[in-house]
Protein backbone atom coordinates (compact mmCIF):
# COMPACT_ATOMS: atom_id res chain seq x y z
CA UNK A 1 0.00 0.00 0.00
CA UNK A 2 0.60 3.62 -0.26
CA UNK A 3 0.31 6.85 1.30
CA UNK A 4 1.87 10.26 1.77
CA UNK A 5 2.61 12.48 4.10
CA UNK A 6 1.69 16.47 4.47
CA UNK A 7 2.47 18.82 7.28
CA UNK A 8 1.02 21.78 7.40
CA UNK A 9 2.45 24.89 9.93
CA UNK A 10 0.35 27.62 10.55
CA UNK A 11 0.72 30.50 12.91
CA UNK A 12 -0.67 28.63 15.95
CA UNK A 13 -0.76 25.10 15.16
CA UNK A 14 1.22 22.68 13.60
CA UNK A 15 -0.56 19.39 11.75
CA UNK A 16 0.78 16.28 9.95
CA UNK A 17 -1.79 14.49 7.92
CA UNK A 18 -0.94 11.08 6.46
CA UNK A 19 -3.35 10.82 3.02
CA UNK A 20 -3.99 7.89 0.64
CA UNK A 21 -2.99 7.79 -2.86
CA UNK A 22 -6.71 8.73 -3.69
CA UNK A 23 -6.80 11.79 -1.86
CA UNK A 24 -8.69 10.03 1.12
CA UNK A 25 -7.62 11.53 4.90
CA UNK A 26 -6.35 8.65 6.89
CA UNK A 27 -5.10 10.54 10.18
CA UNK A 28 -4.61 14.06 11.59
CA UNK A 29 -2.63 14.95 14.38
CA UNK A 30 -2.12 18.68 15.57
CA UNK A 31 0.26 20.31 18.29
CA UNK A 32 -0.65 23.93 19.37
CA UNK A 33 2.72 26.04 19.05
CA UNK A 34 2.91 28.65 21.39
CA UNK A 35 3.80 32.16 20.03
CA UNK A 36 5.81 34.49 22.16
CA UNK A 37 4.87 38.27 22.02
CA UNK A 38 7.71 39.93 23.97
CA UNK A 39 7.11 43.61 22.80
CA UNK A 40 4.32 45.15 20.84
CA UNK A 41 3.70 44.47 17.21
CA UNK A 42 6.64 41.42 17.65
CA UNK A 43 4.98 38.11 17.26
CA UNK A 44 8.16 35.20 17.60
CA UNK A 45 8.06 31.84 18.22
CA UNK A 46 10.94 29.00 19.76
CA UNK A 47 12.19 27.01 16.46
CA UNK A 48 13.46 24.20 18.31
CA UNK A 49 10.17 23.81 19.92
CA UNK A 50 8.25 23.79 16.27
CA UNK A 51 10.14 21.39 15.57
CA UNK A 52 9.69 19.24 18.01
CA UNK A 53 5.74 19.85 18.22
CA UNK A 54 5.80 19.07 14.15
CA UNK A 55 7.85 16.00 15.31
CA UNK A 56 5.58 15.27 17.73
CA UNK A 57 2.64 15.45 15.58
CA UNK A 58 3.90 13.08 12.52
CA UNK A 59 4.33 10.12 14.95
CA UNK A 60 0.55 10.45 16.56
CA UNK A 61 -0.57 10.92 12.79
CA UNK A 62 1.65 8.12 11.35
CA UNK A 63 0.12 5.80 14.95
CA UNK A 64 -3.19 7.02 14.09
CA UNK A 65 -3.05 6.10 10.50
CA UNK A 66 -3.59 2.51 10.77
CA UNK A 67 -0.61 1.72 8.43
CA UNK A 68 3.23 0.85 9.05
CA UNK A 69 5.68 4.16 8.71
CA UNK A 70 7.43 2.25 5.81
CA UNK A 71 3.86 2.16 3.67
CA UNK A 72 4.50 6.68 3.47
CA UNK A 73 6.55 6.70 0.01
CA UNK A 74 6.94 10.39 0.52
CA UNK A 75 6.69 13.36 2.64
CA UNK A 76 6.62 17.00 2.49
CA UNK A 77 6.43 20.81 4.19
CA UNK A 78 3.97 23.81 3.39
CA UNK A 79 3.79 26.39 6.36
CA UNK A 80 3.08 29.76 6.32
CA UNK A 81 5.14 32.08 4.03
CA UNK A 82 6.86 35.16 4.86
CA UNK A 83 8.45 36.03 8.08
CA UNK A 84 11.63 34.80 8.68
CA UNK A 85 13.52 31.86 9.86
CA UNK A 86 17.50 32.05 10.31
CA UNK A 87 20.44 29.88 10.66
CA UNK A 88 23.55 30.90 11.88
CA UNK A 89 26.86 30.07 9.68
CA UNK A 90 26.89 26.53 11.84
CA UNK A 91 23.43 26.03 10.43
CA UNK A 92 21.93 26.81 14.17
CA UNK A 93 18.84 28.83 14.98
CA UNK A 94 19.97 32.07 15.15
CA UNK A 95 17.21 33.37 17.34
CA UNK A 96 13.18 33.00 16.85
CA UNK A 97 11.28 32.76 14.39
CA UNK A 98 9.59 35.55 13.05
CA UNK A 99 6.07 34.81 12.10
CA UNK A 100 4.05 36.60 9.61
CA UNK A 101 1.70 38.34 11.92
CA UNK A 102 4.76 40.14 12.99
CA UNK A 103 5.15 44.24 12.47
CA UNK A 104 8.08 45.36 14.04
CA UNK A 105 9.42 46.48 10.40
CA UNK A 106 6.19 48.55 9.76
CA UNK A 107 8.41 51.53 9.83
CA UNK A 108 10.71 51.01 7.97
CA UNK A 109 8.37 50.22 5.08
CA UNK A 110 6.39 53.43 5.86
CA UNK A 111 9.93 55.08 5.01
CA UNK A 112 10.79 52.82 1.90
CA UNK A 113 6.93 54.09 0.45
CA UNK A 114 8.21 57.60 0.91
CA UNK A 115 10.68 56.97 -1.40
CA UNK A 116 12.25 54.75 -4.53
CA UNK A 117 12.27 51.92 -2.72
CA UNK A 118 8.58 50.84 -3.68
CA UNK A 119 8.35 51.48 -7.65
CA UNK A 120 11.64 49.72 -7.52
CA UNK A 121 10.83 47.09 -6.30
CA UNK A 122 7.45 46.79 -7.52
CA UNK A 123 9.20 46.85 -11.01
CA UNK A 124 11.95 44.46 -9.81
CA UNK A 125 10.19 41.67 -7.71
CA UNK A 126 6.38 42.14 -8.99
CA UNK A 127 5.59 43.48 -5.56
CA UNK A 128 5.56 46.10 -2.83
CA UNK A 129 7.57 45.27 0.40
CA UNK A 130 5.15 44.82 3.74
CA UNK A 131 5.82 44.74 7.32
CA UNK A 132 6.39 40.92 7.67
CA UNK A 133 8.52 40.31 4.18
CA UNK A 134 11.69 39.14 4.68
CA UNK A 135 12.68 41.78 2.56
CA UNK A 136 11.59 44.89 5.64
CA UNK A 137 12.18 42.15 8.73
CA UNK A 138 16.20 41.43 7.15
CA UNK A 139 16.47 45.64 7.05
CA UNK A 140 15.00 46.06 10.78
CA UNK A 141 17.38 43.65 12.13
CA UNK A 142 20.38 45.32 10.16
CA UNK A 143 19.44 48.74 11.88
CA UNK A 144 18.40 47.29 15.02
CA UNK A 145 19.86 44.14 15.83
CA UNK A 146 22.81 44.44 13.58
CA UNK A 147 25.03 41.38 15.86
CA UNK A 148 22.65 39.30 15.25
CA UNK A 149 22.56 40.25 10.99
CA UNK A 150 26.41 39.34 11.36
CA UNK A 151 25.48 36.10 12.40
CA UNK A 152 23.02 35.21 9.37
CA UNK A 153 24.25 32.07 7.77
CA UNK A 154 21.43 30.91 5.66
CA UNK A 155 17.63 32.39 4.93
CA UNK A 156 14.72 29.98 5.16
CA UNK A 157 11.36 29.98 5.24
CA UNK A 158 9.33 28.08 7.91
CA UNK A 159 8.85 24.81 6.39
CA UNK A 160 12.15 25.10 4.76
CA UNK A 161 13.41 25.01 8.64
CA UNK A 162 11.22 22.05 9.39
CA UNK A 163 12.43 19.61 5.99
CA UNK A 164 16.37 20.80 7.11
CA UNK A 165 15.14 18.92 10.37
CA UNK A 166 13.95 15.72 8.70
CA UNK A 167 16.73 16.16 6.24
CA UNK A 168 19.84 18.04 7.20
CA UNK A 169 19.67 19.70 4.06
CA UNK A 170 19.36 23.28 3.00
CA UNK A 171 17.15 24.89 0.09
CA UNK A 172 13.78 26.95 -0.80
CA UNK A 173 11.32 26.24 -3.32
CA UNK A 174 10.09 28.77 -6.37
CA UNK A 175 7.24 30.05 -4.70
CA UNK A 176 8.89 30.92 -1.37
CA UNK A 177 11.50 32.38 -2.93
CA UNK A 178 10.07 34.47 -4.28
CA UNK A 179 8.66 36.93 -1.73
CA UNK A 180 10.88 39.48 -1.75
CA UNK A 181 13.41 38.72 -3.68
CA UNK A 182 13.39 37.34 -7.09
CA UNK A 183 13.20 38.89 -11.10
CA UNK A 184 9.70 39.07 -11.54
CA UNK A 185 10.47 38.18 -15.29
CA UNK A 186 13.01 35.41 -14.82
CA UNK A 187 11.82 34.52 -11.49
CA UNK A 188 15.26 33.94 -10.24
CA UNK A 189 17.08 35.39 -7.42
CA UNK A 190 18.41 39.16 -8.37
CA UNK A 191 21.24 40.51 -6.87
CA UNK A 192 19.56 43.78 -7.50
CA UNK A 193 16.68 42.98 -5.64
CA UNK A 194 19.17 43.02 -2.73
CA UNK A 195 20.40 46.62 -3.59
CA UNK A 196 17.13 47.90 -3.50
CA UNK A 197 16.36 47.02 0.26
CA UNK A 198 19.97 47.39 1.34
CA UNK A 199 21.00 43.66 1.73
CA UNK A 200 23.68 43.27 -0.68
CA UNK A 201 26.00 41.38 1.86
CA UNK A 202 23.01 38.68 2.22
CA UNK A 203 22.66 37.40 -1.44
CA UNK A 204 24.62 34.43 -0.98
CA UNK A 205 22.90 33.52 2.30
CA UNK A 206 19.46 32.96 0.07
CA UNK A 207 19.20 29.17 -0.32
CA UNK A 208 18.84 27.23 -3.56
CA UNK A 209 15.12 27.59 -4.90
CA UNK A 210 13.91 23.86 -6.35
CA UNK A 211 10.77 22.97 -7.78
CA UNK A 212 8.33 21.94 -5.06
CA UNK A 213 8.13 18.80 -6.33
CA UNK A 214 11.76 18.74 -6.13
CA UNK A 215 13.60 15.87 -4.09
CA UNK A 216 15.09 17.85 -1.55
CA UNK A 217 16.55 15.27 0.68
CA UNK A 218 15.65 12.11 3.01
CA UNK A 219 14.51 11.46 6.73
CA UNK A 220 18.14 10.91 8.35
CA UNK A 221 18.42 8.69 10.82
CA UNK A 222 17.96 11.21 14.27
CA UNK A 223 14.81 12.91 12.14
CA UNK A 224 13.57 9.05 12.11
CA UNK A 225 13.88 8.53 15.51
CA UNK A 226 11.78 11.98 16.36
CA UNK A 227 8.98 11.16 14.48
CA UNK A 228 9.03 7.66 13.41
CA UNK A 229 9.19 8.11 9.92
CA UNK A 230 11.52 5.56 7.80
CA UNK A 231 15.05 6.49 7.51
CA UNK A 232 15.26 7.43 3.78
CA UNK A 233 12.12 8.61 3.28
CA UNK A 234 12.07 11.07 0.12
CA UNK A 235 11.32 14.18 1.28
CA UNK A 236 9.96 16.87 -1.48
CA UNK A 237 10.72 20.55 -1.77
CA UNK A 238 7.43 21.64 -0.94
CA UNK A 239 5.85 25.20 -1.06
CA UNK A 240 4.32 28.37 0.47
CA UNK A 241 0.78 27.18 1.73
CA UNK A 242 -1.23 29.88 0.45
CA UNK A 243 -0.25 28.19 -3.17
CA UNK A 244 -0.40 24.23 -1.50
CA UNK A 245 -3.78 25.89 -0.58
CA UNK A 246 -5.34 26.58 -3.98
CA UNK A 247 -3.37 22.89 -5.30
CA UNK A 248 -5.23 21.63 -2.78
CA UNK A 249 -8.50 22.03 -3.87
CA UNK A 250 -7.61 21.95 -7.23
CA UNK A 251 -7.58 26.12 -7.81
CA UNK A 252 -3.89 26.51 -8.52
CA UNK A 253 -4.90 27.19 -12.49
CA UNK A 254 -5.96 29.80 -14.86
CA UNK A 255 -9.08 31.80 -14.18
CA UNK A 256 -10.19 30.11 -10.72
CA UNK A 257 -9.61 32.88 -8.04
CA UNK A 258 -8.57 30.90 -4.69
CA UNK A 259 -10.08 32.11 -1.63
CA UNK A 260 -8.18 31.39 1.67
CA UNK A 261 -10.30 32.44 4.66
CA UNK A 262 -7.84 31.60 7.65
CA UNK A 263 -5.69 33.71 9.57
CA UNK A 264 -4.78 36.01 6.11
CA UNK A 265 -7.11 37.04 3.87
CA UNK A 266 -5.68 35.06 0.46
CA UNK A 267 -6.80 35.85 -2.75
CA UNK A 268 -5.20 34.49 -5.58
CA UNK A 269 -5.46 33.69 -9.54
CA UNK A 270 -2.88 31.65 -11.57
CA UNK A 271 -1.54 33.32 -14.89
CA UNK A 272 0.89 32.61 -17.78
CA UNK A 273 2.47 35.88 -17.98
CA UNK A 274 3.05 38.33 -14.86
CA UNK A 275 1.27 41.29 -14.54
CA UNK A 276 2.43 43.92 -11.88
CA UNK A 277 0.04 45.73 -9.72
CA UNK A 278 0.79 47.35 -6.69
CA UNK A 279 -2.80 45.91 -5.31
CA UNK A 280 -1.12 42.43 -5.33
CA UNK A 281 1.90 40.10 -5.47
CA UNK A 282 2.91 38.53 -8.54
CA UNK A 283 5.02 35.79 -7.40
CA UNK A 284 6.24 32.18 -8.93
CA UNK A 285 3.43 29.64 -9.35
CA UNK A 286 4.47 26.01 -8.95
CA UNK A 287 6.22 25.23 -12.34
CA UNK A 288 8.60 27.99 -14.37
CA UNK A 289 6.70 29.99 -16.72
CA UNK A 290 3.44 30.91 -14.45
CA UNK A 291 2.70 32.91 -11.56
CA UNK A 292 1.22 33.15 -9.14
CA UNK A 293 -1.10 36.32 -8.28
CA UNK A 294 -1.72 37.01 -4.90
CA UNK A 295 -3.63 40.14 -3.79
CA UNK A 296 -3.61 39.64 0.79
CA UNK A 297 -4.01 41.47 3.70
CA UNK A 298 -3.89 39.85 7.09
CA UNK A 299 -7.75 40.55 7.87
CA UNK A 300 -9.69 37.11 7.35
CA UNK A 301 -11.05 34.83 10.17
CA UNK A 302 -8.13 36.01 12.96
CA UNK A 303 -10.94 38.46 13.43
CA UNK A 304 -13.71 36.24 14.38
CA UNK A 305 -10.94 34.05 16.73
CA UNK A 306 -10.41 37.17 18.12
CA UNK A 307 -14.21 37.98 19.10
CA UNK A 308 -14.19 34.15 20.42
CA UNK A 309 -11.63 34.25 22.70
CA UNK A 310 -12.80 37.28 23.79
CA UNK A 311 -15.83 37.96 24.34
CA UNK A 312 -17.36 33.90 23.82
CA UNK A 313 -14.95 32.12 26.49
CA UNK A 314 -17.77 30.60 28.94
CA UNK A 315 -19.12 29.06 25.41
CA UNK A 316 -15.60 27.98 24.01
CA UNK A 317 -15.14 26.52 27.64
CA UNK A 318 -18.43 24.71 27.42
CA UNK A 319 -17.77 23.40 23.55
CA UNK A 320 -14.25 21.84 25.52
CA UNK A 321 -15.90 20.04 28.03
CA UNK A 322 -19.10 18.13 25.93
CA UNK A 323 -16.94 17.74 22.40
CA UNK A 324 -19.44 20.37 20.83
CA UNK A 325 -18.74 23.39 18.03
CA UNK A 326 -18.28 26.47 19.30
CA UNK A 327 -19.68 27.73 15.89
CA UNK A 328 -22.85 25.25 15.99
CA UNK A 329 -23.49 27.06 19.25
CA UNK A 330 -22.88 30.66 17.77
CA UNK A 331 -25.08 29.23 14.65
CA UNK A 332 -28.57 30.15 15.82
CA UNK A 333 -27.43 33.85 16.77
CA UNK A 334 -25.70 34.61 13.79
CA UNK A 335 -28.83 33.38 11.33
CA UNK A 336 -30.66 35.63 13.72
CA UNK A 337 -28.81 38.75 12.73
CA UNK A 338 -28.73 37.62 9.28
CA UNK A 339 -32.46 38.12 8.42
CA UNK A 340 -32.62 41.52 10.22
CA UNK A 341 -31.75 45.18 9.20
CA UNK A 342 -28.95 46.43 11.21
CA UNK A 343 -26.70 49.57 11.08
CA UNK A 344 -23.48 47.55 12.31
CA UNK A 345 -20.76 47.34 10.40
CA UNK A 346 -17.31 46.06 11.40
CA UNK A 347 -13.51 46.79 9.61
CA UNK A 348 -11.68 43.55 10.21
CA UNK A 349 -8.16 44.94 10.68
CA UNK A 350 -7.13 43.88 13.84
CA UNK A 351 -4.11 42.51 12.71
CA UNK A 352 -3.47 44.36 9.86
CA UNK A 353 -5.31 45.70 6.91
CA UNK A 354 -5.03 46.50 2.94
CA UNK A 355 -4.51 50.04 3.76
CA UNK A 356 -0.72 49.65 5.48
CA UNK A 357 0.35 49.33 8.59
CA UNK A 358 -1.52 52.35 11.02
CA UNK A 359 -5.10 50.95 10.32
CA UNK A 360 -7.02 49.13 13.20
CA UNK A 361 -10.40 47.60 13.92
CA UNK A 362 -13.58 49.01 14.65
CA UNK A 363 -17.42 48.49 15.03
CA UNK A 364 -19.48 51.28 13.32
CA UNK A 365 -23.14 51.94 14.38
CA UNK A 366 -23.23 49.96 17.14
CA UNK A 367 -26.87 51.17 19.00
CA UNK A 368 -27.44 50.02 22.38
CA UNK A 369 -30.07 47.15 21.01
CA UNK A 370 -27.51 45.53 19.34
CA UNK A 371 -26.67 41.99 20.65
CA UNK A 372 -23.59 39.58 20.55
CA UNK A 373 -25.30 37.86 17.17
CA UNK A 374 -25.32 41.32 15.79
CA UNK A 375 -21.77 41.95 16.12
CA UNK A 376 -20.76 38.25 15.17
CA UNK A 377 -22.66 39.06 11.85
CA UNK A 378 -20.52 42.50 11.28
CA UNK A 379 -17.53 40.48 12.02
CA UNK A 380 -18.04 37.96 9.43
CA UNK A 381 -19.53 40.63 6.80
CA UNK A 382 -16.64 42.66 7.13
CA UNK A 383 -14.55 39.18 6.83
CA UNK A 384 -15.83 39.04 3.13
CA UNK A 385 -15.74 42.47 2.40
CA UNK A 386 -12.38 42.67 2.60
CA UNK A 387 -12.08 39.43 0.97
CA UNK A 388 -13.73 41.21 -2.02
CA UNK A 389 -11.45 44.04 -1.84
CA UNK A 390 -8.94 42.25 -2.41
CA UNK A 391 -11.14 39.80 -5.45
CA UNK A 392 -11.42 42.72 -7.21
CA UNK A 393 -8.67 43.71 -7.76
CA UNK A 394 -7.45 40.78 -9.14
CA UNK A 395 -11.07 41.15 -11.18
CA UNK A 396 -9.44 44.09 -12.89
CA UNK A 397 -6.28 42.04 -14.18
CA UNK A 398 -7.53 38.67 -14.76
CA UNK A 399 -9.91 36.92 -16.64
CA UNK A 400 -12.33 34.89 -13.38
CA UNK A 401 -14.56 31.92 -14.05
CA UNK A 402 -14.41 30.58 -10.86
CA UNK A 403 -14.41 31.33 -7.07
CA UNK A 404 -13.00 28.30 -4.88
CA UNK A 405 -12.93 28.40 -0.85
CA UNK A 406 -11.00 27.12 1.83
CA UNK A 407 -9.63 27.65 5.28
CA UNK A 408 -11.58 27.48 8.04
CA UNK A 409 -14.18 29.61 7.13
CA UNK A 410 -15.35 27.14 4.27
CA UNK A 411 -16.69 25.10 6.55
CA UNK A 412 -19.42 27.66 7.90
CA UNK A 413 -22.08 27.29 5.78
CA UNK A 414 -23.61 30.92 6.52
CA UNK A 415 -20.19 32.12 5.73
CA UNK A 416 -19.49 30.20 2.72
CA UNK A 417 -23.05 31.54 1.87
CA UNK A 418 -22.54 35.33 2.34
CA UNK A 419 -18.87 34.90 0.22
CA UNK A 420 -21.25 33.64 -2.52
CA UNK A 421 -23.76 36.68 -2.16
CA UNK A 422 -20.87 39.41 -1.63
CA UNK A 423 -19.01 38.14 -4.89
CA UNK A 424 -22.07 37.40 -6.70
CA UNK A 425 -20.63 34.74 -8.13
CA UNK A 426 -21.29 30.93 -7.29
CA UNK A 427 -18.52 29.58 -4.54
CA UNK A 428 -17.22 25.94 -4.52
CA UNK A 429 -15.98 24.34 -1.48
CA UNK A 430 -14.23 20.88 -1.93
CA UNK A 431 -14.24 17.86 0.23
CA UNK A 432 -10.68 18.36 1.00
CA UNK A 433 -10.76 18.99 4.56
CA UNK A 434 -6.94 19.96 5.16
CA UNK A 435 -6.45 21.45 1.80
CA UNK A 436 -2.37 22.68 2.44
CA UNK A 437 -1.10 19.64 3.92
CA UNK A 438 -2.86 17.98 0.65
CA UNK A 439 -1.40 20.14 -1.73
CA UNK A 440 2.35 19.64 0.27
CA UNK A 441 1.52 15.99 -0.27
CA UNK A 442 0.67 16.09 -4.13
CA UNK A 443 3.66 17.38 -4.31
CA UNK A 444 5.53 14.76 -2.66
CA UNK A 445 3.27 12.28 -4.78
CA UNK A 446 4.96 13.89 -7.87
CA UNK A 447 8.21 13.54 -6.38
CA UNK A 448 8.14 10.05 -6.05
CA UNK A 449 6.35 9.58 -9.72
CA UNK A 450 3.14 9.05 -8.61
CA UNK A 451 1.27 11.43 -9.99
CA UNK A 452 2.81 13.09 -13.34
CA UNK A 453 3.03 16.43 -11.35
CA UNK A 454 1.49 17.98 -8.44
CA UNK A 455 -1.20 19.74 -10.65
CA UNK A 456 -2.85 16.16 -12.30
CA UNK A 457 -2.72 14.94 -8.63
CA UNK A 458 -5.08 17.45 -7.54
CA UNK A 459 -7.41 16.67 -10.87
CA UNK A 460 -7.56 13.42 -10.25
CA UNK A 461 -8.61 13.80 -6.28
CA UNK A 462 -10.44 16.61 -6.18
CA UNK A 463 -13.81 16.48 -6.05
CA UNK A 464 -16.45 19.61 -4.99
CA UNK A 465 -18.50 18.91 -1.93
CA UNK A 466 -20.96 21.81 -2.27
CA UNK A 467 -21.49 24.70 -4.12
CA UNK A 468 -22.82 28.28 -2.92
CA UNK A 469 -25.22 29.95 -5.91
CA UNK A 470 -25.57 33.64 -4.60
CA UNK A 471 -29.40 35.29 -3.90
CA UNK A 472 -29.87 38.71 -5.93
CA UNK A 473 -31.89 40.00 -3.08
CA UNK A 474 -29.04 39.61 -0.33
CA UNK A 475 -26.54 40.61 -3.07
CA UNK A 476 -28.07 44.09 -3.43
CA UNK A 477 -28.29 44.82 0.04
CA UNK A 478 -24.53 43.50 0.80
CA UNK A 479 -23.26 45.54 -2.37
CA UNK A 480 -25.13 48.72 -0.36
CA UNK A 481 -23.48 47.64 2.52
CA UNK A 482 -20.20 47.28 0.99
CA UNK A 483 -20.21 50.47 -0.68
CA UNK A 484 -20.67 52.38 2.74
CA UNK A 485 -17.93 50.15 4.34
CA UNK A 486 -15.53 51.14 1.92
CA UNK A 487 -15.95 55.20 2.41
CA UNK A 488 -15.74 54.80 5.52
CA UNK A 489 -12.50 52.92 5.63
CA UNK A 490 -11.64 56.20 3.02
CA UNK A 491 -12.67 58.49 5.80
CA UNK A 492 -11.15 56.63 8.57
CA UNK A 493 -7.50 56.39 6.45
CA UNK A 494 -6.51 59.96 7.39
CA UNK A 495 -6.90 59.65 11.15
CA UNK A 496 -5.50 55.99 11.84
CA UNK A 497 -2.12 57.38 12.64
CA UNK A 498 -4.03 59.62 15.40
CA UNK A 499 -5.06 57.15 16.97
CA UNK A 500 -2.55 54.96 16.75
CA UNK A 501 -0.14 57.87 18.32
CA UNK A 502 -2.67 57.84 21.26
CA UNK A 503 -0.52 54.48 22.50
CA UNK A 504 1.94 56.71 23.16
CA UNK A 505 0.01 59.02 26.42
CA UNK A 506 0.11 57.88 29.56
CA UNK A 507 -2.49 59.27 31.24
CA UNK A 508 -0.48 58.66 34.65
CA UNK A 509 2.47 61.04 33.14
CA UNK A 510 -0.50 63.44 32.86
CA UNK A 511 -1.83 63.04 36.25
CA UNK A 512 1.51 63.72 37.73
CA UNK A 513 2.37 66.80 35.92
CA UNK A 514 -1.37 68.01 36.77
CA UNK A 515 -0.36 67.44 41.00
């Protein structure tokens, strides 16, 4: 028999999943990795400890799978993309990683917009620096931690850290490599791209970029041990998971727009030629020749966690202790809202937003009859809203026959619902359940020559569950809705660096001067 293996690390938990040949889920295993905060917009977390939760996690899954280690012909790594993971010149972690919910290196981007630094490398790499490329996080730690720049060694992504610990061995893959800094045109490295951001001494600490379906390497001996996996294992490149995301459910082609709702809000179309807008990346696709178009912000369902863990603990608690679904017991109030007028409305940019780094959250129109379903409806309305911010722009520059969802948020029907309505366009969810460790595993199934690339794998296993058709009559009143949202994002825009300068007062410091 055979099967593969995907893991899949997000920004709070880590997953192996060990799939049949088919596309069938066998087993699932998940570790929570904690994420350490120590100063304000810096969002880290201990790379020996991924590891060893990711290690941790392939052994339950490969236990749980019902099948001997040896039956896994292949295995492979898709984790979130940008941030930063480094080695030291001993191949060492050379401190945290960096995830990409991280800001620290928000001003220096302000300061590159200011200036050339933006059209040049919008030109250059097909995109616009942001707070958590590698590109802005490599320049902070030049100005502000410039020991620990001496140090760098190698740059890696976080699953390219995770296959150099099943593997001892050191490379990228095209689509990771290319956040900040590859030719848009040749889509290989550019030693100007380096000049532009001030990192000329790093060029030859980038690693070698393979195909994802690339053998990279093979579980050594001491990765075997960790995780039970069989020595020699073939171990594929892999890829950035917002593109094992669309592979996954079989979106990574021309004109299907690929809708991520998890942590980020992803948005992203496939084409055979780049096309360079600052409203979105153009970055490698999986094979030479095609890109991949990615217009993001990260405003997606990190909002609604956020209102959870918040301000729904006694019912999360609850949900723990019978086995139930927090969201089946949130259900009932947000269908409640749904099919009533209301004047709330709710910018989902708690984390970040598609308007730079100084905008933040907030709940407009909020009346004192307003209840808890009310404001769980504005959070998921202004979910898709920006989610179709960020679809049309890619509208604009690319042909769109197709909307496909996944993340989380494709399992809520009500939400997969209102992405239909907002969109106006029908919405396909597939029964792919973990859809980036699948597309890390077609790619190791193409590896090993089981599928004749990672792209026929996914045509051949996958298959759509359900599809959304949208309702004109909910479609005009969202598109109303909309339309107000956005001008008042406009209006807000101007005073966002206000407020955010009001973190600055202590209103002690004022007290005391006032005795």
């Amino acid at each position: 028999m055979a099967s593969l293996l995907g893991i899949d690390n997000g920004l709070t938990v880590t997953k192996a999943v060990v799939f049949d040949t088919d596309g069938s889920q066998l087993s699932v295993a998940r570790r929570r990795v904690p994420q350490s905060m120590p100063q304000p917009r810096w969002v880290e977390r201990d790379m020996a400890g991924l590891w060893q939760a990711t290690a941790e996690a392939v052994g339950e899954a490969i236990a749980l799978s019902g099948r001997p280690a040896r039956d896994i012909k292949a295995v492979a790594a898709t984790a979130h993309g940008d941030g930063l993971y480094l080695l030291d010149k001993e191949r060492r972690p050379l401190g945290p990683g960096i995830l990409s919910l991280d800001s620290r290196a928000g001003e220096i981007v302000d300061d590159w917009a200011k200036g050339p630094v933006f059209s040049e490398a919008l030109t250059l790499t097909g995109q616009v620096p942001h707070a958590s490329a590698p590109s802005a996080l490599l320049a902070w730690l030049k100005k502000h931690a410039p020991e620990r720049f001496d140090r760098i060694g190698h740059i890696v992504g976080c699953k390219d850290w995770l296959r150099f610990c099943l593997t001892g061995t050191i490379a990228t893959d095209l689509t990771e490599a290319s956040t900040s800094f590859t030719d848009v045109r040749t889509q290989g490295y550019a030693p100007e791209a380096m000049r532009v951001f001030g990192l000329d001494e790093l060029f030859a600490a980038l690693p070698p970029a393979l195909h994802p379906a690339d053998i990279a390497g093979y579980v050594t001996a001491e990765a075997s041990a960790l995780t039970g996996l069989a020595e020699g294992t073939p171990v594929a490149c892999g890829l950035h998971d917002v593109t094992a995301s669309a592979l996954g459910i079989g979106g990574h082609e021309d004109g299907v727009v690929s809708i991520v709702a998890g942590t980020y809000s992803i948005n992203e179309v496939v084409s055979s030629e780049p096309r360079v807008d600052a409203r979105w990346f153009c970055r490698n696709a999986i094979d030479p020749g095609r890109w991949n178009n990615m217009s993001i912000s990260p405003a997606s369902t990190a909002n609604y966690d956020w209102f959870l863990d918040t301000l729904c603990r006694a019912e999360q608690e609850e949900a723990k202790r019978t086995g139930g679904s927090i969201h089946e017991r949130l259900a009932a109030e947000i269908d409640a809202a749904l099919n009533k007028p209301s004047t709330l409305l709710f910018h989902p940019y708690l984390f970040g937003s598609p308007y730079g780094n100084s905008a933040s959250a907030s709940f407009v129109g909020l009346r004192g009859w307003h209840d808890r379903g009310d404001m769980l409806k504005a959070v998921l309305e202004g979910i898709v809203f920006n989610h179709r911010t960020h679809v049309e722009a890619l509208r604009d520059g690319f042909a769109v026959r197709e909307v496909r969802l996944t993340g989380g948020g494709s399992r809520n029907p009500a939400l997969a619902q209102m992405f239909a309505d907002v969109l106006k366009v029908p919405v396909s969810v597939t029964s792919t359940d973990e859809a980036a460790a699948f597309g890390a595993a077609l790619c190791a199934g193409a590896a090993v020559g089981l599928f004749a690339s990672p792209q026929e794998g996914a045509h051949a296993t996958c298959t759509v569950s359900r599809q959304y058709l949208p309702d004109p009559g909910r479609s005009a009143v969202f598109d109303e809705r909309y339309s107000l949202y956005g001008r008042i994002a406009e209006q807000l825009r101007p005073k966002w660096a206000e407020i955010e300068s009001l973190a600055g007062q202590s209103m002690g410091a004022r007290n005391d001067q006032g005795r």
